[in-house]
Protein backbone atom coordinates (compact mmCIF):
# COMPACT_ATOMS: atom_id res chain seq x y z
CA UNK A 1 -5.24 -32.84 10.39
CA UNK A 2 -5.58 -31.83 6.84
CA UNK A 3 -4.35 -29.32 5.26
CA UNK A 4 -6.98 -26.84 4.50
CA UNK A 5 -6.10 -25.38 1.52
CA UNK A 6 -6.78 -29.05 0.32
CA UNK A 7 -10.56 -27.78 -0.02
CA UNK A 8 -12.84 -24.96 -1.21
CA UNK A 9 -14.85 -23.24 1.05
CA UNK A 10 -18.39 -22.04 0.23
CA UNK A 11 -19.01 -18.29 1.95
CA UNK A 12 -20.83 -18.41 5.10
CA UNK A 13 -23.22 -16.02 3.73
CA UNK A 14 -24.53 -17.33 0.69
CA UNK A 15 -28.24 -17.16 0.65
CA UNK A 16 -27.86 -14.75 3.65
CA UNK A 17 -26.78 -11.32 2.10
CA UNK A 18 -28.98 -8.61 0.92
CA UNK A 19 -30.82 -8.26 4.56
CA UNK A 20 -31.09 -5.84 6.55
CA UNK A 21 -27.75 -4.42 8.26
CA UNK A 22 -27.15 -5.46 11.29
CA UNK A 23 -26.91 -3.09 14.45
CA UNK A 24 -23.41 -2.16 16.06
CA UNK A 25 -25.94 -1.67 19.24
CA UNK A 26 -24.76 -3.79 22.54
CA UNK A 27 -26.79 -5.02 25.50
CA UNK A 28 -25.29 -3.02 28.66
CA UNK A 29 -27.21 -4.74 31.41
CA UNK A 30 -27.40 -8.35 32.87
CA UNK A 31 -25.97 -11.53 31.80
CA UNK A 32 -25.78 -10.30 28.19
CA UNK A 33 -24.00 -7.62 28.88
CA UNK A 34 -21.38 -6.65 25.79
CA UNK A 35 -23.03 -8.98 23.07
CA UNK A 36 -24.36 -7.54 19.97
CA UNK A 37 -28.51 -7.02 19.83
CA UNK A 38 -29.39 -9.37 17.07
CA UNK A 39 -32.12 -9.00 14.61
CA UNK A 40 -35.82 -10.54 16.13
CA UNK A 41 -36.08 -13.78 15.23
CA UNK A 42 -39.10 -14.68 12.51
CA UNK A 43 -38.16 -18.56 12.26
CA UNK A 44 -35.86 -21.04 13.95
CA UNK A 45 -32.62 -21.99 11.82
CA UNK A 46 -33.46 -25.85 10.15
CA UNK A 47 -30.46 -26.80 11.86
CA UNK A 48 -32.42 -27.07 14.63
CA UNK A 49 -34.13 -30.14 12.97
CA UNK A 50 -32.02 -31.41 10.71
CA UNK A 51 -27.69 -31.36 9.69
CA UNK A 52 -26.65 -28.68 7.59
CA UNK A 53 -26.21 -30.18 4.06
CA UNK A 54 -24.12 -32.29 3.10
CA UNK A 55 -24.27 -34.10 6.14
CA UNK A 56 -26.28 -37.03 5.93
CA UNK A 57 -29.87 -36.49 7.59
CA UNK A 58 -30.61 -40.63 6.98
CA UNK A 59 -30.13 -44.03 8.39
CA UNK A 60 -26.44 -43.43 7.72
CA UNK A 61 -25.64 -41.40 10.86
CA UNK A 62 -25.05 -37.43 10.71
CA UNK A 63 -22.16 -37.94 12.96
CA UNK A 64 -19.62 -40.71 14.59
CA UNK A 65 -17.89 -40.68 17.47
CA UNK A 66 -15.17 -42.91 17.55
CA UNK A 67 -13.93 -43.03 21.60
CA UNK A 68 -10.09 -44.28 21.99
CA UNK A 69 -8.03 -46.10 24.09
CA UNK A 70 -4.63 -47.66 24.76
CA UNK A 71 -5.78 -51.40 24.58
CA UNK A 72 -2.11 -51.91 26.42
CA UNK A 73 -3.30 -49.66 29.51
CA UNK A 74 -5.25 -51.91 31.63
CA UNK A 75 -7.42 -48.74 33.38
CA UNK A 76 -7.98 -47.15 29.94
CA UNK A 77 -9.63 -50.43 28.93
CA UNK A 78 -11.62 -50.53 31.96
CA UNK A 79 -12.76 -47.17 31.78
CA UNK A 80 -13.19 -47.85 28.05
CA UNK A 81 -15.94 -50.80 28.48
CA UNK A 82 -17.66 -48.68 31.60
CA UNK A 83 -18.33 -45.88 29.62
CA UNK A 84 -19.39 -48.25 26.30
CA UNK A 85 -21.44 -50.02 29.07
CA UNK A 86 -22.63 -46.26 30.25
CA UNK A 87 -23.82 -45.15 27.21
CA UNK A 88 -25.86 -47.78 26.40
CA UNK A 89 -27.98 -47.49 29.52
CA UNK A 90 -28.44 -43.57 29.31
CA UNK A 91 -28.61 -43.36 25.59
CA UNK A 92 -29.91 -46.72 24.47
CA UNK A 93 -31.72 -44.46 21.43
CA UNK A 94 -28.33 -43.97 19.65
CA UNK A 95 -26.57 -46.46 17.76
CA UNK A 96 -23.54 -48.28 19.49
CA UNK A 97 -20.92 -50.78 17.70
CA UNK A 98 -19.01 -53.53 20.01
CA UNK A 99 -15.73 -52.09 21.43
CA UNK A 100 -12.72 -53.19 19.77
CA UNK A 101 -9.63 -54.36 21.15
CA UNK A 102 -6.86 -53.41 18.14
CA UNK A 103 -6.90 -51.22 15.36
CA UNK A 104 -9.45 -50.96 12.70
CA UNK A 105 -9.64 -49.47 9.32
CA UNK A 106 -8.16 -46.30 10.08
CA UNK A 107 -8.22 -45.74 13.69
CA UNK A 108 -4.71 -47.01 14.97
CA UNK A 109 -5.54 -47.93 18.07
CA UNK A 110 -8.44 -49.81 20.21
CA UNK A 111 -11.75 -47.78 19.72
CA UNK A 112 -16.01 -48.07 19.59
CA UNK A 113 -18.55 -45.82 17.56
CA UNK A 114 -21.39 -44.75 18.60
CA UNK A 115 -23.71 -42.97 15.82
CA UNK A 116 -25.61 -39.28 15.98
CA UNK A 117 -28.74 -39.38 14.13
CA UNK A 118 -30.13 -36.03 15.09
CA UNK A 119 -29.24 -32.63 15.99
CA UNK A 120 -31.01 -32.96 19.16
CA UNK A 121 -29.07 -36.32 19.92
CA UNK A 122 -26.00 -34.22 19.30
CA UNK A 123 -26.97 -31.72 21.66
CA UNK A 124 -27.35 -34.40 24.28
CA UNK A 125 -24.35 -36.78 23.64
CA UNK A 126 -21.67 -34.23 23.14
CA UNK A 127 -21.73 -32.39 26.06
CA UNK A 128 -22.32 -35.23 28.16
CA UNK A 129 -19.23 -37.25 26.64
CA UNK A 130 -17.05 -33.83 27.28
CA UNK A 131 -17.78 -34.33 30.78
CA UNK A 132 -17.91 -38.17 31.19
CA UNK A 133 -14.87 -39.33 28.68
CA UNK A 134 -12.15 -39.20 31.17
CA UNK A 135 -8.88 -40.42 30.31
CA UNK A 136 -10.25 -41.06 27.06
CA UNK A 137 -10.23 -39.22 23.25
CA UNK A 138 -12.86 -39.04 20.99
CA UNK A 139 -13.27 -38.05 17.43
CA UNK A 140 -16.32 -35.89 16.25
CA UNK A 141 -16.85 -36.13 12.72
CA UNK A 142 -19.76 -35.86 10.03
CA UNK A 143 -21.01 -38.17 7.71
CA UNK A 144 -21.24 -36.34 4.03
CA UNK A 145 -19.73 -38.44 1.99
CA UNK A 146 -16.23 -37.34 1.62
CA UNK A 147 -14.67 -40.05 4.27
CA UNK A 148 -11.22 -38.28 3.81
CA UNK A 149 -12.03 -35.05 5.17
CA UNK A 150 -15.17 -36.11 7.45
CA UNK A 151 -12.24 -37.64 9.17
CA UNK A 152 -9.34 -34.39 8.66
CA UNK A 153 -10.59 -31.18 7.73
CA UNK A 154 -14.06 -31.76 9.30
CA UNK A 155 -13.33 -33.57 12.42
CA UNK A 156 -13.17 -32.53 16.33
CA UNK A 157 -11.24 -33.86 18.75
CA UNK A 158 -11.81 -33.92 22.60
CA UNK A 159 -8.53 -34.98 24.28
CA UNK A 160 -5.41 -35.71 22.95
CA UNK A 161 -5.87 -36.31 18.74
CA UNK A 162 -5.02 -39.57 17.39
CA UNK A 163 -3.25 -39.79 14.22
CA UNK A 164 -5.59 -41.58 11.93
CA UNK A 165 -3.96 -44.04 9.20
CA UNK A 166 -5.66 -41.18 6.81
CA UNK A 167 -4.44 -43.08 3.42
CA UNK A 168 -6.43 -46.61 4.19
CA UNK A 169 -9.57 -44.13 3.65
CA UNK A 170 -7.79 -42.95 0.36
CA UNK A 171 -7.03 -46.62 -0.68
CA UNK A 172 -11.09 -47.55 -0.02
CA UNK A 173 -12.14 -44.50 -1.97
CA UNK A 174 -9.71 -45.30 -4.80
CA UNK A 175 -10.74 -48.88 -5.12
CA UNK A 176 -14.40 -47.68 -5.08
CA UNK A 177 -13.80 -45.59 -7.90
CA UNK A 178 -11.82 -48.42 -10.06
CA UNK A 179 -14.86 -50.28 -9.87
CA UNK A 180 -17.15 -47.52 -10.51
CA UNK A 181 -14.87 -47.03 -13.81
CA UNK A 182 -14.75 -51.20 -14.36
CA UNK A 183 -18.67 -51.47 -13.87
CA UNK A 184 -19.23 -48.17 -16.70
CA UNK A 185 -16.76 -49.70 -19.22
CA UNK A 186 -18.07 -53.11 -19.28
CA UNK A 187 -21.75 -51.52 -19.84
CA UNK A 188 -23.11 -51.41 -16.08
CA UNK A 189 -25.34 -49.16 -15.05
């Protein structure tokens, strides 16, 4: 996990304050009994349609899911290319990438990716995975840009977290800027 004083934090409020106060009033009856009465709603939130910004709303997925396994344990693997083999038949919408056997980039052990394009995709695929992952862990994380803390600061885990080789992303992002640098000083646009 990151550290979070790493980053800056906008406020949750900005381009919310200034309304009307909100009542101290709770429901007393029924299954809503104890939460706050909230203000009547004019106009669904646009996260309803689309990710909250930064995350990418594009054909560069919102979110990944990367689902882990010991590629040592036998019935990990198994359950590994079932539920690979799962997904594709009840969510053959989303994007899926070929299970892999070892490590890769930084995920340090065995692993496949399947991509969230939507909110309403995200709705559907997470709760289903919580239920159907078994043995497995997966990683949640959003796509806005920052690798480094999409895959720290940002991320959720389901299961046991993985410790993710965390400077491989640092060593992609730094070699990415070098050339960004290279391709400005030799006159590149």
């Amino acid at each position: 996990m990151a550290d979070p004083s790493l980053y800056t934090y906008t406020s949750p409020l900005k381009g919310w304050r200034g309304g009307e106060p909100l009542s101290d009033e709770k429901i007393t009856e029924g299954p809503d009994a104890k939460s706050y009465v909230n203000p009547t709603p004019t106009t669904r939130s646009s996260t309803y349609a689309s990710f909250a910004d930064p995350i990418t709303n594009g054909t560069r997925a919102g979110f990944d899911v990367h689902i882990y396994f010991m590629q040592s344990v036998p019935y990990e693997v198994t359950f590994a290319t079932e539920l690979w083999e799962r997904i594709r038949r009840e969510f053959p919408e989303l994007r899926i990438y070929r299970v892999w056997d070892r490590p890769l980039g930084p995920h340090p052990i065995a692993m496949f990716e399947v991509n969230l394009h939507t909110p309403e995709q995200f709705g559907a695929f997470v709760p289903w995975l919580v239920i159907n992952r078994g043995p497995l862990s997966a990683l949640v994380h959003p796509n806005t840009g920052d690798d480094v803390r999409d895959h720290t600061q940002r991320a959720t885990w389901m299961g046991q977290p993985i410790p993710l080789a965390v400077g491989f992303l640092r060593e992609i992002l730094q070699k990415q800027e070098a050339e960004k640098a290279g391709s400005k000083a030799s006159g590149e646009s």
